[in-house]
PDB file of N, CA and C in Angstrom:
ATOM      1  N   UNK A   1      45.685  62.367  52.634  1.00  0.00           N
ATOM      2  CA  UNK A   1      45.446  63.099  53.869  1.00  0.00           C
ATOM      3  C   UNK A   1      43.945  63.128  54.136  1.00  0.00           C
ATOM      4  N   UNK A   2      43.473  63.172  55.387  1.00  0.00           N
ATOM      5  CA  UNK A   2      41.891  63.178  55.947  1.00  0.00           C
ATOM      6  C   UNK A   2      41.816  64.821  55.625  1.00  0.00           C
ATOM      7  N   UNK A   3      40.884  64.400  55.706  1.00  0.00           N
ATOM      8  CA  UNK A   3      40.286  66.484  55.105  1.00  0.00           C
ATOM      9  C   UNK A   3      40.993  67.003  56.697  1.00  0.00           C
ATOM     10  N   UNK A   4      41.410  68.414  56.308  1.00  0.00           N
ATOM     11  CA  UNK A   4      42.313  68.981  56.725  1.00  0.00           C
ATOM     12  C   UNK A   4      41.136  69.801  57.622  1.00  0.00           C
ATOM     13  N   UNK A   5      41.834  70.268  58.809  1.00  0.00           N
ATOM     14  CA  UNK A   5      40.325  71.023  59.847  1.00  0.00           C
ATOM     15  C   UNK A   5      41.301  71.807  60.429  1.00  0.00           C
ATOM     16  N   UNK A   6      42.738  71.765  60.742  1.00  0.00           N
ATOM     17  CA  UNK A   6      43.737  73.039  61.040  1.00  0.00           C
ATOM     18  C   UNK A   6      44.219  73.659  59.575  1.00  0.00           C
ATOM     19  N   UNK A   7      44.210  75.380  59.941  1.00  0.00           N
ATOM     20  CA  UNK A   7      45.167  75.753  58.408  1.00  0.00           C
ATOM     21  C   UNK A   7      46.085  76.919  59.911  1.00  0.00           C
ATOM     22  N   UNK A   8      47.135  76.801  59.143  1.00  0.00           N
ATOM     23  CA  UNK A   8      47.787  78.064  59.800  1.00  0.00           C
ATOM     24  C   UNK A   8      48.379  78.915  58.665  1.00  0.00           C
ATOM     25  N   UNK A   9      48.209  80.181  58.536  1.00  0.00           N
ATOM     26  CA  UNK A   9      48.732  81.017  57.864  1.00  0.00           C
ATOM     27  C   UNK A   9      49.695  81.762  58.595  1.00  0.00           C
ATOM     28  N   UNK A  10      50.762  82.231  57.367  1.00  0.00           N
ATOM     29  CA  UNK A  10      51.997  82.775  58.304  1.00  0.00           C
ATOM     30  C   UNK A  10      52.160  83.784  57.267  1.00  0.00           C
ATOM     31  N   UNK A  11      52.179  84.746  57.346  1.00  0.00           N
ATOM     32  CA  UNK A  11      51.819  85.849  56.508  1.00  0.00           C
ATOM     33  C   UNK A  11      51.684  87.587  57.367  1.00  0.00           C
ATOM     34  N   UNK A  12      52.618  88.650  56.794  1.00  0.00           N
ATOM     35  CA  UNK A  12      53.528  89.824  57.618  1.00  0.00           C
ATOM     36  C   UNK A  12      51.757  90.750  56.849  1.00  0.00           C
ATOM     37  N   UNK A  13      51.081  89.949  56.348  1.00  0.00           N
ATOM     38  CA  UNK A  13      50.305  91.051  55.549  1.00  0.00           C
ATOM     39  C   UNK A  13      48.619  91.015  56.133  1.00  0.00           C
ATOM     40  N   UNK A  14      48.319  91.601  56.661  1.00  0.00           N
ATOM     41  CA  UNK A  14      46.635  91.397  57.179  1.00  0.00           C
ATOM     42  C   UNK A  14      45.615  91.515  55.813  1.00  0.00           C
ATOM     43  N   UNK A  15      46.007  92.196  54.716  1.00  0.00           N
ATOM     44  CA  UNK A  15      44.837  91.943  54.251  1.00  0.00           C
ATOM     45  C   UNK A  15      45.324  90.889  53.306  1.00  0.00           C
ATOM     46  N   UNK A  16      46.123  89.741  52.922  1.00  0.00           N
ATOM     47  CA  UNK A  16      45.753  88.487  53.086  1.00  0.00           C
ATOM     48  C   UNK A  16      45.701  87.818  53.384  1.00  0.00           C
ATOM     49  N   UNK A  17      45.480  88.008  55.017  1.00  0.00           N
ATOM     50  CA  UNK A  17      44.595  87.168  56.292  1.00  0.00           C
ATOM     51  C   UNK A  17      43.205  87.457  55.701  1.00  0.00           C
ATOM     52  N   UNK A  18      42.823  88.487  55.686  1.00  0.00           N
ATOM     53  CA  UNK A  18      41.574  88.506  55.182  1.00  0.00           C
ATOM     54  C   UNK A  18      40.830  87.654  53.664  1.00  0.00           C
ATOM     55  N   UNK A  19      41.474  87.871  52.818  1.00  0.00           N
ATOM     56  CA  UNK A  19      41.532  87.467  51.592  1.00  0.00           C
ATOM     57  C   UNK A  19      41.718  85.838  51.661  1.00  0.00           C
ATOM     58  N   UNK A  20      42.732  85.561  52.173  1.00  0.00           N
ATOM     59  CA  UNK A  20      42.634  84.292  52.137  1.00  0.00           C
ATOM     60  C   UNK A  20      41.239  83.479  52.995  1.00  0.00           C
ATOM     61  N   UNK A  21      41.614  84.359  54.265  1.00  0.00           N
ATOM     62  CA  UNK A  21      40.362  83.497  55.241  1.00  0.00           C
ATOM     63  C   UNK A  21      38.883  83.310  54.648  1.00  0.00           C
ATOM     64  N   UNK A  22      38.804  84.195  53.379  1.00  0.00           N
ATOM     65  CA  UNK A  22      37.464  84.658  52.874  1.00  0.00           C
ATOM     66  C   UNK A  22      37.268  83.608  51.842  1.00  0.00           C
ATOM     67  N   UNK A  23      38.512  83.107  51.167  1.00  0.00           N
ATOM     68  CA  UNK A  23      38.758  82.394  50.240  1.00  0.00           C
ATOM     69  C   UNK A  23      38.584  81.079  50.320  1.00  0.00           C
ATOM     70  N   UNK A  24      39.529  80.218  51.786  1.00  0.00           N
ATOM     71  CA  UNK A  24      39.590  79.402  52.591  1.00  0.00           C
ATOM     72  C   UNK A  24      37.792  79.286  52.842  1.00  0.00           C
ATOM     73  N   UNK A  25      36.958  79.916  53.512  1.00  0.00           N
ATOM     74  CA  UNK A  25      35.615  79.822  53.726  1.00  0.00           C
ATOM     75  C   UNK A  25      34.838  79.476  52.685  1.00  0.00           C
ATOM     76  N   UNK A  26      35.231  80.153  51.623  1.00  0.00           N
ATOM     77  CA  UNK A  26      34.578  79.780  50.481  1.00  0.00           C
ATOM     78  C   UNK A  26      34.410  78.228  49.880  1.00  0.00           C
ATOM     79  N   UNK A  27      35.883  77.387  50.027  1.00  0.00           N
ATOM     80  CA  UNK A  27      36.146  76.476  49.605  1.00  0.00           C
ATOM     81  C   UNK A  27      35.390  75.210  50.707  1.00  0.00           C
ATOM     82  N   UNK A  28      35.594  75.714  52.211  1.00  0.00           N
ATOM     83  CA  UNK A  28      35.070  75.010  53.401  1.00  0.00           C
ATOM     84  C   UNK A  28      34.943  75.606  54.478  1.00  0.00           C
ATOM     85  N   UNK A  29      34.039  75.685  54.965  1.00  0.00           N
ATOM     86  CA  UNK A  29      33.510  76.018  56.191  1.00  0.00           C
ATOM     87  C   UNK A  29      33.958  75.180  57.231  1.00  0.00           C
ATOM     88  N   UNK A  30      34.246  73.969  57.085  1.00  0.00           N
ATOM     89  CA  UNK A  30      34.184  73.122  58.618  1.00  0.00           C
ATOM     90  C   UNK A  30      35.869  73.220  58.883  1.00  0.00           C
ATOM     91  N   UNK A  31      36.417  74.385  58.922  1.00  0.00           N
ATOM     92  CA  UNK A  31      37.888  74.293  59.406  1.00  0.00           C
ATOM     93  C   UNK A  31      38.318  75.534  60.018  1.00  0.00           C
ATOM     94  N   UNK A  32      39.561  75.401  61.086  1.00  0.00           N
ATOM     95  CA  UNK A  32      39.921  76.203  62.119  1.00  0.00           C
ATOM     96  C   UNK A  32      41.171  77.280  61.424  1.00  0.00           C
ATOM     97  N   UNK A  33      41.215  78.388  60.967  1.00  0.00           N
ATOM     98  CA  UNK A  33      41.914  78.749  60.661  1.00  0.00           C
ATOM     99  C   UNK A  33      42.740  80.141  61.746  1.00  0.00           C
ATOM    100  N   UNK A  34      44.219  79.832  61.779  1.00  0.00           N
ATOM    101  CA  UNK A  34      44.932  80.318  62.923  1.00  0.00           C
ATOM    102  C   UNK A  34      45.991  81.409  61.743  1.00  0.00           C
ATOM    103  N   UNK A  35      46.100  82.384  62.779  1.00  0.00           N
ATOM    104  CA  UNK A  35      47.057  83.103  62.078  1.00  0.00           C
ATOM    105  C   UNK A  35      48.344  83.716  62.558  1.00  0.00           C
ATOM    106  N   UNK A  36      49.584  83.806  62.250  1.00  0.00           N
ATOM    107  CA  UNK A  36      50.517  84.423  62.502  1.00  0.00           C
ATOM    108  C   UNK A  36      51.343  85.291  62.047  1.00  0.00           C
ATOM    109  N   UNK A  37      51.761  86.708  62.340  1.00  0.00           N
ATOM    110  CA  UNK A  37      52.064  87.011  61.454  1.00  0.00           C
ATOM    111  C   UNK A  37      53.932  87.373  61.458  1.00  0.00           C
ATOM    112  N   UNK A  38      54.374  86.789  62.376  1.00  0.00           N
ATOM    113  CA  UNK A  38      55.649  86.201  62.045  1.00  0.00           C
ATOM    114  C   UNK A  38      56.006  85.038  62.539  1.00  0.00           C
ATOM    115  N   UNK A  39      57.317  84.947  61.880  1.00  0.00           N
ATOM    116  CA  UNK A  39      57.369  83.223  61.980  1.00  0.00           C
ATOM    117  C   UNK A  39      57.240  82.514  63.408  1.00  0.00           C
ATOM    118  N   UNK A  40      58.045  83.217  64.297  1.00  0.00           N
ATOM    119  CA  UNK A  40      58.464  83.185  65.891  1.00  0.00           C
ATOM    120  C   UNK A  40      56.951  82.609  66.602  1.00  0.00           C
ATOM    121  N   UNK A  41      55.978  83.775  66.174  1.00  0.00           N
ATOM    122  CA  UNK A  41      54.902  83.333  66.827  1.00  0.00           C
ATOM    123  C   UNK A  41      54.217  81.629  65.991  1.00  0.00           C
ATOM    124  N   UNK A  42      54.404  81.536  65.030  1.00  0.00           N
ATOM    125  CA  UNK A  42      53.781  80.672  64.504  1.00  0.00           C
ATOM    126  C   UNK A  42      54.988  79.250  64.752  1.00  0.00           C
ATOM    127  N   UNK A  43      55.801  79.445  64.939  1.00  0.00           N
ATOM    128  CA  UNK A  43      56.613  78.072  65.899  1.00  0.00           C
ATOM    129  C   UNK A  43      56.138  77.938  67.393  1.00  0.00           C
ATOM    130  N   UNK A  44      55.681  79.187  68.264  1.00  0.00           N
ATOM    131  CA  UNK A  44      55.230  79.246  69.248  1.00  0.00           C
ATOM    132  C   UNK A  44      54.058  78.407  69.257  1.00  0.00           C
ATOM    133  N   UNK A  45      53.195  78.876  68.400  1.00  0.00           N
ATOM    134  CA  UNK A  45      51.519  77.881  67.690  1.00  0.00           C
ATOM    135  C   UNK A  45      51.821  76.458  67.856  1.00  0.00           C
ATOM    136  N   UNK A  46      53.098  76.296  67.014  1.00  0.00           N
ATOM    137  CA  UNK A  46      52.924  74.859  66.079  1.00  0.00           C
ATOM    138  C   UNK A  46      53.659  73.838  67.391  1.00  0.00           C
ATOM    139  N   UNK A  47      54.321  74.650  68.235  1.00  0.00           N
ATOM    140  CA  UNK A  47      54.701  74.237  69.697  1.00  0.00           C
ATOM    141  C   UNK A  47      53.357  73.425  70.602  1.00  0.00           C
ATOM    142  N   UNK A  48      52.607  74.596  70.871  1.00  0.00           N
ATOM    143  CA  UNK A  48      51.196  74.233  71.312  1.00  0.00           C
ATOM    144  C   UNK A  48      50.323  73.356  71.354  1.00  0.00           C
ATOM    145  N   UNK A  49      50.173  72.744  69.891  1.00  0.00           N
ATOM    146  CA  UNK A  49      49.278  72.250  69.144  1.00  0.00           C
ATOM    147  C   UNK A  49      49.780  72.013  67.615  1.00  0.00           C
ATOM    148  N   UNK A  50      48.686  71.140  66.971  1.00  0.00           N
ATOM    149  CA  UNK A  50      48.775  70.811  65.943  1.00  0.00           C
ATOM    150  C   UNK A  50      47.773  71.125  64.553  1.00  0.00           C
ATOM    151  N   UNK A  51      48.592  71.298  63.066  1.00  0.00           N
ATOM    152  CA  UNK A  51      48.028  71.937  62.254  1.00  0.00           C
ATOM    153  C   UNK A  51      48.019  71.111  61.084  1.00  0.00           C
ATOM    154  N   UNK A  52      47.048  70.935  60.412  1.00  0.00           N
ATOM    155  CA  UNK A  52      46.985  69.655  59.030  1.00  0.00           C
ATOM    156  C   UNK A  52      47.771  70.693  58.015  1.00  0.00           C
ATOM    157  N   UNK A  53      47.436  72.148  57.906  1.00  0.00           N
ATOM    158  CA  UNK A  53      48.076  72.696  56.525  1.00  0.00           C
ATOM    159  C   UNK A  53      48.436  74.261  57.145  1.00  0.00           C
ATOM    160  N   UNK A  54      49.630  74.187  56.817  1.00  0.00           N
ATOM    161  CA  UNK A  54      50.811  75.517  56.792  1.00  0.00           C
ATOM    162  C   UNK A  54      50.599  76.505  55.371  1.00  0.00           C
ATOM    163  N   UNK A  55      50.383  77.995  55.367  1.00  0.00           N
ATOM    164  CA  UNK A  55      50.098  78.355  54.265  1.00  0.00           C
ATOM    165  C   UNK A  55      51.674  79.328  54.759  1.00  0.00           C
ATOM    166  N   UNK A  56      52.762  79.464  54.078  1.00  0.00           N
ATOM    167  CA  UNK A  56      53.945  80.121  54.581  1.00  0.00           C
ATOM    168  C   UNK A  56      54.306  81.534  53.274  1.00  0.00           C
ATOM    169  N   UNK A  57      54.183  82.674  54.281  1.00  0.00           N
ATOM    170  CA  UNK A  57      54.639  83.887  53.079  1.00  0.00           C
ATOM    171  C   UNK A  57      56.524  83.578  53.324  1.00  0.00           C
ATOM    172  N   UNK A  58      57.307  83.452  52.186  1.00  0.00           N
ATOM    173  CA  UNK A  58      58.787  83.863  52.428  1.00  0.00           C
ATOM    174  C   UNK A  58      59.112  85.109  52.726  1.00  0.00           C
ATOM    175  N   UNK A  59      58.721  86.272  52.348  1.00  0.00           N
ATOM    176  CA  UNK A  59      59.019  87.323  52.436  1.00  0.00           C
ATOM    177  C   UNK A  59      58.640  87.874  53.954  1.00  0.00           C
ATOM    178  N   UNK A  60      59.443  87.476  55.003  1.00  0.00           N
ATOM    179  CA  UNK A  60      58.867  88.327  56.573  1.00  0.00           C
ATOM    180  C   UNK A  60      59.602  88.886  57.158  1.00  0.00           C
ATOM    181  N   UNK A  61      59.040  89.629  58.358  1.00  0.00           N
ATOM    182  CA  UNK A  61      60.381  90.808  58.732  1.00  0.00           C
ATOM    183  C   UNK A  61      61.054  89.401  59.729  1.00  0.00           C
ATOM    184  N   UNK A  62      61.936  89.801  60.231  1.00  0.00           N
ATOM    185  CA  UNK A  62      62.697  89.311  61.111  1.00  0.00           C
ATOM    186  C   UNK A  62      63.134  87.592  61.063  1.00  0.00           C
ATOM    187  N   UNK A  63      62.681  87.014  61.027  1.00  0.00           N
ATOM    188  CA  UNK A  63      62.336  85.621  60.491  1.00  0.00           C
ATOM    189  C   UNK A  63      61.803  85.650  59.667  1.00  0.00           C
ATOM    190  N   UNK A  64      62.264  84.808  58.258  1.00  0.00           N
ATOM    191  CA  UNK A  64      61.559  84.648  56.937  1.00  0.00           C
ATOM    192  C   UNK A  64      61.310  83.004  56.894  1.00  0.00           C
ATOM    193  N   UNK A  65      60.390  82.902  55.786  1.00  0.00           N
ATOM    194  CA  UNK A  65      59.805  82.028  55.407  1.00  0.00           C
ATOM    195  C   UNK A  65      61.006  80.327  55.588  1.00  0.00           C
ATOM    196  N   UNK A  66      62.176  80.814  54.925  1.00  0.00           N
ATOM    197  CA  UNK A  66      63.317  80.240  55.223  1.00  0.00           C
ATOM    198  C   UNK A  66      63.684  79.482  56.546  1.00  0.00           C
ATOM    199  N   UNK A  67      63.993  80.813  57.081  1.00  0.00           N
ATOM    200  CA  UNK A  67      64.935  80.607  58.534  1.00  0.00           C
ATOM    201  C   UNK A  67      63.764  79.541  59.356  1.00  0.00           C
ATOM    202  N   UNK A  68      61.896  79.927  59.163  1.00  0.00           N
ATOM    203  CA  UNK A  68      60.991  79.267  59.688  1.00  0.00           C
ATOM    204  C   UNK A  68      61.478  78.042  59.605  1.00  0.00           C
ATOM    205  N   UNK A  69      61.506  77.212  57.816  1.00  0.00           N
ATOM    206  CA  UNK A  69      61.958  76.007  57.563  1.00  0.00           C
ATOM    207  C   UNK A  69      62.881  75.399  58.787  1.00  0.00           C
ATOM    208  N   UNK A  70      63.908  76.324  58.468  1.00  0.00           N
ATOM    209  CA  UNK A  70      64.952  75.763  58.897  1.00  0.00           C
ATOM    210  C   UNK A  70      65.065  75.151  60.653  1.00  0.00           C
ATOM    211  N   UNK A  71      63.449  76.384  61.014  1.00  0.00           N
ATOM    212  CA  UNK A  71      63.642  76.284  62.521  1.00  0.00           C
ATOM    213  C   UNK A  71      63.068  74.807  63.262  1.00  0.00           C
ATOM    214  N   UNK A  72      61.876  74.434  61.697  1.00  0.00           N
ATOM    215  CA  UNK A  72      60.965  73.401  62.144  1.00  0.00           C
ATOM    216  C   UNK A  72      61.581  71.631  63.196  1.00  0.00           C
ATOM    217  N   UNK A  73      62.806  71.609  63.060  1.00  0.00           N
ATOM    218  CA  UNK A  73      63.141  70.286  63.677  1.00  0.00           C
ATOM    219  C   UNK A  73      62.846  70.071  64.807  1.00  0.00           C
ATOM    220  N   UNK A  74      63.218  71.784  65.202  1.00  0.00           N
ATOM    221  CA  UNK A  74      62.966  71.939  66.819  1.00  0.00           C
ATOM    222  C   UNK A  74      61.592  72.075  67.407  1.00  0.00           C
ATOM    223  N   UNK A  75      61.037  71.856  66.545  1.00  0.00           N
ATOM    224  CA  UNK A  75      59.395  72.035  66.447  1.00  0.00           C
ATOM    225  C   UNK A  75      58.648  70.463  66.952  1.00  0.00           C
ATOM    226  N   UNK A  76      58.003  69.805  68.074  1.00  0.00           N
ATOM    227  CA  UNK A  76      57.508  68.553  67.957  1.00  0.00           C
ATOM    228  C   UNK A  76      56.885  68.269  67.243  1.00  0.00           C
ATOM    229  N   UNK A  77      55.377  69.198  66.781  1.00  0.00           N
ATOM    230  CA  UNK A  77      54.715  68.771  66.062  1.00  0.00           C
ATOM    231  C   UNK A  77      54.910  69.342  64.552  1.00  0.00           C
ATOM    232  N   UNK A  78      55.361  68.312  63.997  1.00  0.00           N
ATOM    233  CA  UNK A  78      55.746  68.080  62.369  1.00  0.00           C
ATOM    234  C   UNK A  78      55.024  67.595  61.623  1.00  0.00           C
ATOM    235  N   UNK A  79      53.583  67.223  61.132  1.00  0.00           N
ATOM    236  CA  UNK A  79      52.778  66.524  60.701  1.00  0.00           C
ATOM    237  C   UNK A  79      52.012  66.959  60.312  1.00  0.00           C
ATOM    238  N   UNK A  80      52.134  68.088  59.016  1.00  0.00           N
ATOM    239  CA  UNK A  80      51.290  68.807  58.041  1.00  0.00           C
ATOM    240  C   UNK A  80      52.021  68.954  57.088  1.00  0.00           C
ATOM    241  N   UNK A  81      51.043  69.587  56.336  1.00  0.00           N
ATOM    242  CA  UNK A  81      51.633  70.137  54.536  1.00  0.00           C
ATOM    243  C   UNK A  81      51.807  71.436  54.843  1.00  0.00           C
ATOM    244  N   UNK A  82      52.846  71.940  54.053  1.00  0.00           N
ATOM    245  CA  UNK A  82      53.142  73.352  53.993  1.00  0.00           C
ATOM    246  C   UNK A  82      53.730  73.582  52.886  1.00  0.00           C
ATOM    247  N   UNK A  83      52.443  74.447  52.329  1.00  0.00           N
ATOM    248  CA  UNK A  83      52.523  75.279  50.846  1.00  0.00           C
ATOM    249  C   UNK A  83      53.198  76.913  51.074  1.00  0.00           C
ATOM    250  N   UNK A  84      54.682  76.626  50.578  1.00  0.00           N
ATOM    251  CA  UNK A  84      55.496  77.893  50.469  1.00  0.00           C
ATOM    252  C   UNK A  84      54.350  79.278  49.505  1.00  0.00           C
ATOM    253  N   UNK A  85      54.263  80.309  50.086  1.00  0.00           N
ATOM    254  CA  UNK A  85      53.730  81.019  49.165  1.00  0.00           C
ATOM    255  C   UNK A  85      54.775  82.339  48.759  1.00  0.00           C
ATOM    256  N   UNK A  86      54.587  82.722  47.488  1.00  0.00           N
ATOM    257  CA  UNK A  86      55.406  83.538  46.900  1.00  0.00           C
ATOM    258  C   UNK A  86      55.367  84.374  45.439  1.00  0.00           C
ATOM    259  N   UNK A  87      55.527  85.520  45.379  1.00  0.00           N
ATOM    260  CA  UNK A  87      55.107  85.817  44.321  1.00  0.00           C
ATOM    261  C   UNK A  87      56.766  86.363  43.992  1.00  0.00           C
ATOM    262  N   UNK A  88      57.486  85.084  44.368  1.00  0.00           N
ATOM    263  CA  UNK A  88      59.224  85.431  43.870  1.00  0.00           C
ATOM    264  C   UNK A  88      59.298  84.819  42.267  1.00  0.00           C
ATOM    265  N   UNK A  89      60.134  85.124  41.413  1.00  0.00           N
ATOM    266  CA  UNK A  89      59.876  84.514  40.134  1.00  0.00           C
ATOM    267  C   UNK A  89      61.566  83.879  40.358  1.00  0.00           C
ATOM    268  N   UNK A  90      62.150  83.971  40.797  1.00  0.00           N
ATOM    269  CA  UNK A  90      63.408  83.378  41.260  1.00  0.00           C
ATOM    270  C   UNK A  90      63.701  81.975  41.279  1.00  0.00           C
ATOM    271  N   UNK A  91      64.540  81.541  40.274  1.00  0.00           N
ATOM    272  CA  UNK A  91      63.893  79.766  40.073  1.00  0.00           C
ATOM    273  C   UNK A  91      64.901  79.540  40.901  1.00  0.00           C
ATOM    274  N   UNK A  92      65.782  80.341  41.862  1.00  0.00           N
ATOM    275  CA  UNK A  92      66.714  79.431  43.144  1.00  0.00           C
ATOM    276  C   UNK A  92      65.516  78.646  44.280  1.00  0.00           C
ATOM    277  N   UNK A  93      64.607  80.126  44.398  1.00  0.00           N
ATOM    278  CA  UNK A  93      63.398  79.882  45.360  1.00  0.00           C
ATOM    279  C   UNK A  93      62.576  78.450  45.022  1.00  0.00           C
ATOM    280  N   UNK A  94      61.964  78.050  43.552  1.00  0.00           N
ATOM    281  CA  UNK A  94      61.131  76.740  43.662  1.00  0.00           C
ATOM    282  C   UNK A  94      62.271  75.705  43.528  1.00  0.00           C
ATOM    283  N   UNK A  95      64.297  75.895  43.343  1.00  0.00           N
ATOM    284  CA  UNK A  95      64.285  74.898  43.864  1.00  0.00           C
ATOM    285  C   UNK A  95      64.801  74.691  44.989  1.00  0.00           C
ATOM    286  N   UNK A  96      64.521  75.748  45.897  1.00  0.00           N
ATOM    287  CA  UNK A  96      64.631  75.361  47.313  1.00  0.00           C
ATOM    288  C   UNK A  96      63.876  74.892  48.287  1.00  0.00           C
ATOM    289  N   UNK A  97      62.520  75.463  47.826  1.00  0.00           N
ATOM    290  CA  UNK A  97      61.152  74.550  48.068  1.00  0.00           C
ATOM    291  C   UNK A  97      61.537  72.985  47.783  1.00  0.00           C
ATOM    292  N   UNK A  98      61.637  72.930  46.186  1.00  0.00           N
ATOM    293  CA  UNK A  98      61.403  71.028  46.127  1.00  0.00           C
ATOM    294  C   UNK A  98      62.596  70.508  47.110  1.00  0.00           C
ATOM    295  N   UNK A  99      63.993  71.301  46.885  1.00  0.00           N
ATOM    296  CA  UNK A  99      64.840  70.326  47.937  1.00  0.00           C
ATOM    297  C   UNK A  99      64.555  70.109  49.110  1.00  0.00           C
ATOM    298  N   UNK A 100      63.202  71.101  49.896  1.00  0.00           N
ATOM    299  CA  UNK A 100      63.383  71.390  51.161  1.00  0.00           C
ATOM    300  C   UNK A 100      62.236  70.044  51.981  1.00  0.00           C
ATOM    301  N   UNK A 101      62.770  68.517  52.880  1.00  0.00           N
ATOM    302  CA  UNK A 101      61.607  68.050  53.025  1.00  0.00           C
ATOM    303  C   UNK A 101      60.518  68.180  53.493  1.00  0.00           C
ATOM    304  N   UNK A 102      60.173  69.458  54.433  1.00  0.00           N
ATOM    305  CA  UNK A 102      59.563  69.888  55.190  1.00  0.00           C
ATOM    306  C   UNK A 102      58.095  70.917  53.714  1.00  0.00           C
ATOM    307  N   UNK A 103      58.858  70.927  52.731  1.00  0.00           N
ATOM    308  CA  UNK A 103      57.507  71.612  51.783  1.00  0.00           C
ATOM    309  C   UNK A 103      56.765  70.913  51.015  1.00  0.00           C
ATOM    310  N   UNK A 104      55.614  70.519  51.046  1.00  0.00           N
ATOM    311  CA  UNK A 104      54.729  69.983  49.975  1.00  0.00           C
ATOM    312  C   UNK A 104      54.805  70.602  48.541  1.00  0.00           C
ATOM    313  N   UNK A 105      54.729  71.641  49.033  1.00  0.00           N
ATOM    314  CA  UNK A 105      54.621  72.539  47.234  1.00  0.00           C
ATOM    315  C   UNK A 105      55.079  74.090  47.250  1.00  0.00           C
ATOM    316  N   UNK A 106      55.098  74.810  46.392  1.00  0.00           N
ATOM    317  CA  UNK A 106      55.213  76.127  46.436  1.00  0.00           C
ATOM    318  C   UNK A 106      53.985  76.634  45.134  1.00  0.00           C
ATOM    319  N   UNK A 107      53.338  77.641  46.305  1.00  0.00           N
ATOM    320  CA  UNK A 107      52.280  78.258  45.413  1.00  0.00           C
ATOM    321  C   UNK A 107      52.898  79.720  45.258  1.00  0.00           C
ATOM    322  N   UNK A 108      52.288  79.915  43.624  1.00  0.00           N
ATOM    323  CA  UNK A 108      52.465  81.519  43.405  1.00  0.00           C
ATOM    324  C   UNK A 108      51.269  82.685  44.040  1.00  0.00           C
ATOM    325  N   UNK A 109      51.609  83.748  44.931  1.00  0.00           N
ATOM    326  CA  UNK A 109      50.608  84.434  45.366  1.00  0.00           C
ATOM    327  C   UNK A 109      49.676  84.927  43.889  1.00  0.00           C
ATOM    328  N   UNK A 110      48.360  85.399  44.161  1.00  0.00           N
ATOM    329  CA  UNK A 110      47.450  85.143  45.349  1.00  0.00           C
ATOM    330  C   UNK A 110      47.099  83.827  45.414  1.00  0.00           C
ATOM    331  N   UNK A 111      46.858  83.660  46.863  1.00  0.00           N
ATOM    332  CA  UNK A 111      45.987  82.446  47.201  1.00  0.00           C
ATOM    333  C   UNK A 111      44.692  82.478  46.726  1.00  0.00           C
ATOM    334  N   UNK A 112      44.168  81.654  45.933  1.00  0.00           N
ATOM    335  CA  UNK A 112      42.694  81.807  45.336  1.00  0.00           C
ATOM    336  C   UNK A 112      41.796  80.953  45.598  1.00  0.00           C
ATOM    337  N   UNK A 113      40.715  81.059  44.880  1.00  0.00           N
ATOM    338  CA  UNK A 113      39.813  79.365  45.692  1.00  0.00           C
ATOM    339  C   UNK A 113      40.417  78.022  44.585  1.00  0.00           C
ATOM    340  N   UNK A 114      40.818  78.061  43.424  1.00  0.00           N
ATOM    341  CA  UNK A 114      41.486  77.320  42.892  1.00  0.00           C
ATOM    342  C   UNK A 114      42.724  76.172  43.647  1.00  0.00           C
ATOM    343  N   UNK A 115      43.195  77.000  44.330  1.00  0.00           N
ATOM    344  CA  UNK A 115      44.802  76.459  44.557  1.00  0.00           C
ATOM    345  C   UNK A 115      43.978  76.190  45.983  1.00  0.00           C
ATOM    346  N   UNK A 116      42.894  76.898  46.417  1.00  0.00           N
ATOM    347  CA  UNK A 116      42.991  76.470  47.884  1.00  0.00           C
ATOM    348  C   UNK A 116      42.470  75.265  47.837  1.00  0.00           C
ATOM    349  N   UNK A 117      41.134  74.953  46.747  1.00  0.00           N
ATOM    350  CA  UNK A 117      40.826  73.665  46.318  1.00  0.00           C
ATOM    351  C   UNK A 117      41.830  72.164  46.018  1.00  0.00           C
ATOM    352  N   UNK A 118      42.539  72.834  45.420  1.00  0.00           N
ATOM    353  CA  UNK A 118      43.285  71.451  44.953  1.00  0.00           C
ATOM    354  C   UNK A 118      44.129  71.513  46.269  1.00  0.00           C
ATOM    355  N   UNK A 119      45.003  71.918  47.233  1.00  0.00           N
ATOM    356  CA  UNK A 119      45.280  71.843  48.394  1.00  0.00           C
ATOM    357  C   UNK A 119      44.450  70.818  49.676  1.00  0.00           C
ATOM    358  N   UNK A 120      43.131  71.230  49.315  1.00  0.00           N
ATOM    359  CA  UNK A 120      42.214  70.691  50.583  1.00  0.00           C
ATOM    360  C   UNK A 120      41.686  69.698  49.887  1.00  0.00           C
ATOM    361  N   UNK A 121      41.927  69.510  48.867  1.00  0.00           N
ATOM    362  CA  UNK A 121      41.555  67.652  48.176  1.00  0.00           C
ATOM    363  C   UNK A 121      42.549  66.904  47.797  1.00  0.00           C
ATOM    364  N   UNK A 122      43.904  67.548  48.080  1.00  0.00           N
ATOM    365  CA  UNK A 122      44.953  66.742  47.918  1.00  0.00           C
ATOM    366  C   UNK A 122      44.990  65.510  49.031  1.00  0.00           C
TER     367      UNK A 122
END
């Protein structure tokens, strides 16, 4: 992948919008980071325009991380990575990630500068 310059986060929690965005900055500065904080709006986004990397919480009110997946076909623009995030220990959950083709990976919360690193040099 070309270095990544869209991130969208999808995440019911503001302070890790904050945390991450702080984290995300840390690792690179030269990128656009968008936020949503349920899924609905962030299919609305991904409708719009286009995003190199999806950061996805499963756990959301009304639409979850899931149902998002599931919604993406109907979505045109399809052409990013999206790292499931989760601090589920539920081994149905990572293998519904690997079955799912739409996920690159599943990260365990928190997002750190570690994982955000190996993400943005993948």
């Amino acid at each position: 992948m070309d270095k990544p310059t869209k991130i969208l986060l999808v995440d019911d929690d503001p302070i890790f919008f904050s945390f991450a965005d702080m984290e995300i900055n840390n690792v690179e500065t030269a990128v656009e980071i968008h936020k949503a904080m349920i899924c609905e709006e962030a299919i609305y986004f991904l409708r719009q325009g286009q995003v190199d990397i999806i950061f996805l919480d499963l756990n959301m009110p009304v639409m979850n991380g899931w149902e998002f997946l599931d919604a993406l076909p109907q979505v045109e623009n399809n052409d990013h990575q999206i790292y499931v995030l989760t601090s589920s220990i539920d081994p149905s959950d990572q293998r519904k990630a690997d079955e799912n083709p739409f996920v690159t990976s599943m990260l365990e919360k928190p997002l750190d500068k570690d994982k955000i690193s190996k993400v943005l040099t993948s």
